[in-house]
Protein backbone atom coordinates (compact mmCIF):
# COMPACT_ATOMS: atom_id res chain seq x y z
CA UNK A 1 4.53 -40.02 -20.42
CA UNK A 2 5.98 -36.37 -21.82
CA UNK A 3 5.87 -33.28 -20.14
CA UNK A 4 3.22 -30.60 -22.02
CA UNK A 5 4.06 -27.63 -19.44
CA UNK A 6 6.58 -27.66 -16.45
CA UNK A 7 8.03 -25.03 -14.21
CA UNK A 8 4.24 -24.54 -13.31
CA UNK A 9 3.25 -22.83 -9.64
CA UNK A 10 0.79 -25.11 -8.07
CA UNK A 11 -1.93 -22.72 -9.27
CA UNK A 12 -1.27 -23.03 -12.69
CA UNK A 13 -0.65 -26.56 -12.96
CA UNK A 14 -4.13 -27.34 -11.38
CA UNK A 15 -5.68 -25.15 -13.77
CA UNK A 16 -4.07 -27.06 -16.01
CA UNK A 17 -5.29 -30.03 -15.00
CA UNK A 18 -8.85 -28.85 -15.00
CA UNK A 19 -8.48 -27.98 -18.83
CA UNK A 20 -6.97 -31.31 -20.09
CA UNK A 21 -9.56 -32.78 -17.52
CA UNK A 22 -12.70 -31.41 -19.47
CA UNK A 23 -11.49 -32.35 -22.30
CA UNK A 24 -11.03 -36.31 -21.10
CA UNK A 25 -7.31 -36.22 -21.66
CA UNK A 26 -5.96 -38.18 -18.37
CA UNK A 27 -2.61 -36.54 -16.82
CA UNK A 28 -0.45 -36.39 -14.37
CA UNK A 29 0.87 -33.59 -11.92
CA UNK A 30 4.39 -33.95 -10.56
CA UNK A 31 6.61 -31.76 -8.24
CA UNK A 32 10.00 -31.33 -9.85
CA UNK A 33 12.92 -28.61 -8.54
CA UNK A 34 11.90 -25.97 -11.33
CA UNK A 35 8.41 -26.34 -10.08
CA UNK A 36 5.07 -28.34 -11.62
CA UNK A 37 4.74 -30.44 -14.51
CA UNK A 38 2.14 -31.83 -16.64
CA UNK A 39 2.56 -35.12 -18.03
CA UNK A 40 0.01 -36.80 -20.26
CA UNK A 41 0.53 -40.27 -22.62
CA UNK A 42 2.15 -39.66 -25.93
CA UNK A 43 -1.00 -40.23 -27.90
CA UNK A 44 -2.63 -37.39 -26.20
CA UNK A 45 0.38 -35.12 -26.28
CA UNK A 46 -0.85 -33.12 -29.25
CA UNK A 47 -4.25 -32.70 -28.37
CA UNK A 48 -3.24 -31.55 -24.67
CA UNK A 49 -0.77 -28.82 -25.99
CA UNK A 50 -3.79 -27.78 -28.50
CA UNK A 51 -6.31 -27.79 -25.64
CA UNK A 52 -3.83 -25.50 -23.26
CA UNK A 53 -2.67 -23.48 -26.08
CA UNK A 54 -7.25 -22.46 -26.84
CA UNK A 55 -7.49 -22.06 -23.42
CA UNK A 56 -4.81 -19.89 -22.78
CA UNK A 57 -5.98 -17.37 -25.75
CA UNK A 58 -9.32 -17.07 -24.16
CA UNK A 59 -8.51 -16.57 -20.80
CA UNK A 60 -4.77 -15.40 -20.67
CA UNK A 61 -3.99 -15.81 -16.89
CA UNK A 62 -3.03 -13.00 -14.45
CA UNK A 63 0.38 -14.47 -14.05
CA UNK A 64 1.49 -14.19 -17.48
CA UNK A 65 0.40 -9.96 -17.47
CA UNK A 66 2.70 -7.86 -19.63
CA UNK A 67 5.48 -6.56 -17.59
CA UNK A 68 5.53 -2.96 -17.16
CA UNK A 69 7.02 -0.46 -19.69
CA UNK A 70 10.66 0.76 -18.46
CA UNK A 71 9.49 3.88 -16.95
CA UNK A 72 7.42 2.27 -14.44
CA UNK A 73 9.74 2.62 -11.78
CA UNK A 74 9.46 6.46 -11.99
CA UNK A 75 5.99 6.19 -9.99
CA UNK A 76 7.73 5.63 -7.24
CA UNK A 77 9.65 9.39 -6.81
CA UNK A 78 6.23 10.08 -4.72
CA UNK A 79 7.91 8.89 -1.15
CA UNK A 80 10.60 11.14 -2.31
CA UNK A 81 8.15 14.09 -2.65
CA UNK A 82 6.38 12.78 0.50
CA UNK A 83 9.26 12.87 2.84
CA UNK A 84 9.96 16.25 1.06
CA UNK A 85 7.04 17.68 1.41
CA UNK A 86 7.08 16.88 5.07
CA UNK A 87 10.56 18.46 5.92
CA UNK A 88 9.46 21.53 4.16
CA UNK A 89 6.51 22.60 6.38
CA UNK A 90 8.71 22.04 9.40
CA UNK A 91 11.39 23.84 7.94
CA UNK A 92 8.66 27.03 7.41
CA UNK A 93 6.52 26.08 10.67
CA UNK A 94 9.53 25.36 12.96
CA UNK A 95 8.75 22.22 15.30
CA UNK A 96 6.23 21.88 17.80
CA UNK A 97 9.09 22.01 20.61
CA UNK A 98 10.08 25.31 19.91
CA UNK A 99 6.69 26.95 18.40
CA UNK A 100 4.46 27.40 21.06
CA UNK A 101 0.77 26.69 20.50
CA UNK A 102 1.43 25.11 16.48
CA UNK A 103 0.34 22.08 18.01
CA UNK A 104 -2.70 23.16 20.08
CA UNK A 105 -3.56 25.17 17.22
CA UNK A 106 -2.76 22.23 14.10
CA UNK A 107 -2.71 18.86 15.59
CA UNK A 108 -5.10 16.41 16.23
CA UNK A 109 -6.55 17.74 19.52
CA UNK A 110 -8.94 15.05 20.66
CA UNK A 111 -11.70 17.47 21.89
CA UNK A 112 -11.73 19.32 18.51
CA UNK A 113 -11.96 17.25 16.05
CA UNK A 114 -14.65 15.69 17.68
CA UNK A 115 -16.42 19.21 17.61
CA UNK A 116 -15.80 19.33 13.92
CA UNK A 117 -12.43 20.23 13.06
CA UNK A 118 -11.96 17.73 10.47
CA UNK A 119 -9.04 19.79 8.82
CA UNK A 120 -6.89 18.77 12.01
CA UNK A 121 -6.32 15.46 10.93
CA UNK A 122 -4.46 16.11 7.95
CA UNK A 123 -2.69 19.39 9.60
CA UNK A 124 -1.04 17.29 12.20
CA UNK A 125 0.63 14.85 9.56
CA UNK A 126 2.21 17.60 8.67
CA UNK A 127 3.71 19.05 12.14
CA UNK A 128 6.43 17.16 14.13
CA UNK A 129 7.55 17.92 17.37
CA UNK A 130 11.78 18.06 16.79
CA UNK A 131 13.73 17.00 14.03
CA UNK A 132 15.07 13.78 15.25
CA UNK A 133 10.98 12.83 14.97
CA UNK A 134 11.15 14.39 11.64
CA UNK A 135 13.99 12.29 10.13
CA UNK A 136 12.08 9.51 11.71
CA UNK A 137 8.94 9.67 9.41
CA UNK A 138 10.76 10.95 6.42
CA UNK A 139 12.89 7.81 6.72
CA UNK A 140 9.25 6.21 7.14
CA UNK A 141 8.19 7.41 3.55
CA UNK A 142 10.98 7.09 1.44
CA UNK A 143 11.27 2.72 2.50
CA UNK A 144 6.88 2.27 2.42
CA UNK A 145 5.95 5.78 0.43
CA UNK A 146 7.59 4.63 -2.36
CA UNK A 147 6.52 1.06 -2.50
CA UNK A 148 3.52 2.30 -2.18
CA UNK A 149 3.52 5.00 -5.25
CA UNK A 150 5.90 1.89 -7.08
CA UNK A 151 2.88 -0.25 -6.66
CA UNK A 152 0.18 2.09 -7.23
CA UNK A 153 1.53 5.09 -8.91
CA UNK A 154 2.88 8.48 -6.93
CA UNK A 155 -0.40 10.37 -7.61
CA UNK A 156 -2.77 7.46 -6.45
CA UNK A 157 -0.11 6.73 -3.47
CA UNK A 158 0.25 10.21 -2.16
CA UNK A 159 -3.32 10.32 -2.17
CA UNK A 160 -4.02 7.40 -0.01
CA UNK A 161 -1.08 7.67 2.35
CA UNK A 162 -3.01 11.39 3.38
CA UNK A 163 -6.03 9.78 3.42
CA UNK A 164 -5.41 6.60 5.58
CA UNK A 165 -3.03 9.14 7.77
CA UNK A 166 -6.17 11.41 8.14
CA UNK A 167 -8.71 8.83 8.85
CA UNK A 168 -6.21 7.21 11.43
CA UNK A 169 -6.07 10.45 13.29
CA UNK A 170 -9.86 10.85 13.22
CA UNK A 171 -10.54 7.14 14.44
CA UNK A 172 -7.55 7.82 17.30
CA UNK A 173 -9.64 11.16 18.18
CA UNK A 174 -12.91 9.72 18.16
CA UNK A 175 -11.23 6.52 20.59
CA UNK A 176 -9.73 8.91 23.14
CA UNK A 177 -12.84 11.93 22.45
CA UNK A 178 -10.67 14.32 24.98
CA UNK A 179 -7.32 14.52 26.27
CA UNK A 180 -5.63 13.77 23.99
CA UNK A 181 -2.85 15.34 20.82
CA UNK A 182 -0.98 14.04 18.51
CA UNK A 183 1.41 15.25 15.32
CA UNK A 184 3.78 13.84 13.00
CA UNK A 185 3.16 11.88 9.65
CA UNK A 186 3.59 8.59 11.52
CA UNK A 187 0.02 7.56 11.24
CA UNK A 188 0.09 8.15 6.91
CA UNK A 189 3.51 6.26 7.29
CA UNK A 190 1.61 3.35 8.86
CA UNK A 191 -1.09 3.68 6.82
CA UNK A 192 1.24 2.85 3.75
CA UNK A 193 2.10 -0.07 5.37
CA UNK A 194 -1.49 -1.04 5.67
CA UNK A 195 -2.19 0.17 2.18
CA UNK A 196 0.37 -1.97 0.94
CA UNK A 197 -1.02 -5.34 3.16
CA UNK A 198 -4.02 -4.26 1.28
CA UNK A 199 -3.00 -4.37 -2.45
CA UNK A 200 -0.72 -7.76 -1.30
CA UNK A 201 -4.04 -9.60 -0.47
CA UNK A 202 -6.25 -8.54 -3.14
CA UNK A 203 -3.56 -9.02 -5.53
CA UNK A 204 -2.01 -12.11 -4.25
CA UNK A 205 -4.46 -13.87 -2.05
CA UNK A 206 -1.62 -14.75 -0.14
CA UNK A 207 -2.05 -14.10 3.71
CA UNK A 208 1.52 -14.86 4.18
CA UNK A 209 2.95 -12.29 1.71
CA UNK A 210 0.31 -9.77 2.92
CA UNK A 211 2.02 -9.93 6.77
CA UNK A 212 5.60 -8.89 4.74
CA UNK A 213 4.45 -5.26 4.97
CA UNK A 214 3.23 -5.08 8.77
CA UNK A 215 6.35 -6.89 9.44
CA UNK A 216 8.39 -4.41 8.28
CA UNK A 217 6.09 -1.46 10.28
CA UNK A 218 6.33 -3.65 13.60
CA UNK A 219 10.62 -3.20 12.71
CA UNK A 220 9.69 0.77 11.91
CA UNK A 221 8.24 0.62 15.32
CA UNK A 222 11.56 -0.80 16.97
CA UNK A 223 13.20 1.26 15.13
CA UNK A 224 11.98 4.54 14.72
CA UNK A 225 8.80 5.15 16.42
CA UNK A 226 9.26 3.73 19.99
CA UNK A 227 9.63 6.53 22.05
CA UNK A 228 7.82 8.06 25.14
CA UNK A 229 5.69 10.44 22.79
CA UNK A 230 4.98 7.81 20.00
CA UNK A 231 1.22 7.58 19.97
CA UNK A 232 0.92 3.89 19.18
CA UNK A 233 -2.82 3.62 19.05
CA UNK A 234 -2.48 6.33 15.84
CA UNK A 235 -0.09 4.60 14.03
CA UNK A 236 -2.42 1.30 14.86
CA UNK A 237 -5.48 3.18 13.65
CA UNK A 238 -3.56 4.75 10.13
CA UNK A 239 -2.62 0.68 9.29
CA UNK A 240 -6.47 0.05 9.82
CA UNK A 241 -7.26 2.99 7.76
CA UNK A 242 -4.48 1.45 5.04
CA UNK A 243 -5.37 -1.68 5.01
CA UNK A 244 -9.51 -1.02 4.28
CA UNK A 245 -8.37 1.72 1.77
CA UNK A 246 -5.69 -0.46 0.14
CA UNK A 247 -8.23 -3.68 -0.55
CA UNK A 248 -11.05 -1.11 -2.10
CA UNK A 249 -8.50 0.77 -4.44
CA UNK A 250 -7.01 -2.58 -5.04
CA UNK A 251 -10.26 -3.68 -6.31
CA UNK A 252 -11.36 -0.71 -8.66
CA UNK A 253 -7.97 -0.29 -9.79
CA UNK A 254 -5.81 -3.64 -10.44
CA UNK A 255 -3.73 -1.83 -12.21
CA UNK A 256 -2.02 1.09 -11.75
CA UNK A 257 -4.00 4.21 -13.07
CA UNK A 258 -2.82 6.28 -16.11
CA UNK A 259 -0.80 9.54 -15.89
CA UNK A 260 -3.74 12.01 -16.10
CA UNK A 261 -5.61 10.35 -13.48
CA UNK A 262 -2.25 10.20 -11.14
CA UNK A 263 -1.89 14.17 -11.89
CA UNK A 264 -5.46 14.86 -10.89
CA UNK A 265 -5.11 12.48 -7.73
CA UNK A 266 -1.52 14.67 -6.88
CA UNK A 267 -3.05 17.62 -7.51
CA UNK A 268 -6.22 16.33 -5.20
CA UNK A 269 -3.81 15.52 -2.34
CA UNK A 270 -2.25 18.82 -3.14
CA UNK A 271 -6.12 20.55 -2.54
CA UNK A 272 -7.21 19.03 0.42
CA UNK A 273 -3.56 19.78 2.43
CA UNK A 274 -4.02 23.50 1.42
CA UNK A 275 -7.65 23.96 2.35
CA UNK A 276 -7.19 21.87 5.48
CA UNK A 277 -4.31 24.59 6.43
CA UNK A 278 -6.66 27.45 4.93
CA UNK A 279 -9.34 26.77 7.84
């Protein structure tokens, strides 16, 4: 028999198979080091390579996408300008530690958001209580940030990193409803990571490579975030947050957006921050 395709994933070579098998050409799948291989009989080598070749024209598969242009790794300066952006208000607000009342009056107080101080939850991403905590989120941003903004472009990323961060914060007020305050950028951080777990199984449909990210947020954890004030049950909530966000943008975007839409996502990320610290 002669090999009509080889170095095949398992996925391709049974849609492979399916083709030549519609068109009554009889083959044979077999495991070899570089991967899959279709083998057919020599008769029906001609016709099988004909049959793959149509097939491949009219539905050209999701593995074979172009690559991206050169510049595509420049979407991923957004967990630069994330971190950035993060060290900046501290640097003009001063830390929680040694401002008294920034964090009664900006964080995400349990009791108030609840009464309807939505803006909290994306103020008190933006407040951390010392620097050591500070380095610890920017560090946070720059490693998941920016494979976030690498995978779906720094506009789109920044975007959703605020957004999971926010709704983690309001899910972590509305579980503890009083008592309760928390600050820092932690919960966005994890949110990337759940934003990422997000895009992995839509895009994938691998569970396995979908658990890389959380993985790597458990390590963050070890790392970085397991202190006496990390609020656990924020960064837990942010992931959740991530992860719903990630497999909905995932799904209306497979791709990452063009440069106009990116700017008016930045620019939308830019809006809410200011009028959430305007009210």
């Amino acid at each position: 028999m002669l090999s009509v395709r080889t170095g095949m994933t398992r996925e391709d070579a049974d849609t492979c198979g399916v083709v030549l098998a519609a068109a009554g050409i009889g083959h044979r799948l077999v495991l070899r080091r570089d991967g899959w291989a279709l083998l057919v009989r020599e008769p029906d080598a001609d016709r099988a390579v004909r049959e793959l070749d149509l097939y491949q024209q009219e539905n050209p598969p999701e593995a074979q996408e172009a690559p991206p242009p050169p510049s595509a790794p420049l979407r991923s300066w957004g967990g630069i300008a994330s971190a950035a952006a993060i060290a900046a208000f501290c640097l003009a607000l001063g830390p929680t530690d040694e401002t008294p009342g920034l964090a009664t009056a900006r964080g995400a107080l349990a009791q108030a958001i609840c009464a309807g101080h939505l803006s909290r939850t994306v103020t008190a991403l933006f407040l951390h209580v010392d620097f050591l905590h500070l380095l610890g989120n920017m560090a946070g941003l720059l490693v998941f940030g920016t494979a976030l903004c690498a995978a779906a472009g720094s506009g789109a990323g920044i975007l959703l990193m605020l957004l999971s961060g926010a709704g983690g914060n309001l899910m972590n007020a509305l579980f503890y409803r009083a008592g309760h305050l928390s600050v820092g950028a932690s919960t966005g951080v994890f949110g990337a990571v759940g934003l990422l777990m997000g895009f992995t199984l839509m895009h994938k449909r691998r569970v396995a490579e979908a658990w890389l990210a959380p993985a790597a947020g458990v390590l963050f954890i070890a790392l970085l975030g397991n202190s006496e004030r990390a609020d656990l049950t924020a960064h837990a909530f942010g992931c959740l947050c991530g992860l719903l966000l990630g497999l909905i943008w995932a799904r209306i975007f497979p791709r990452p957006a063009g440069s106009r839409i990116q700017a008016v996502l930045l620019l939308s990320a830019a809006a809410l921050t200011a009028a959430s610290f305007a009210f």
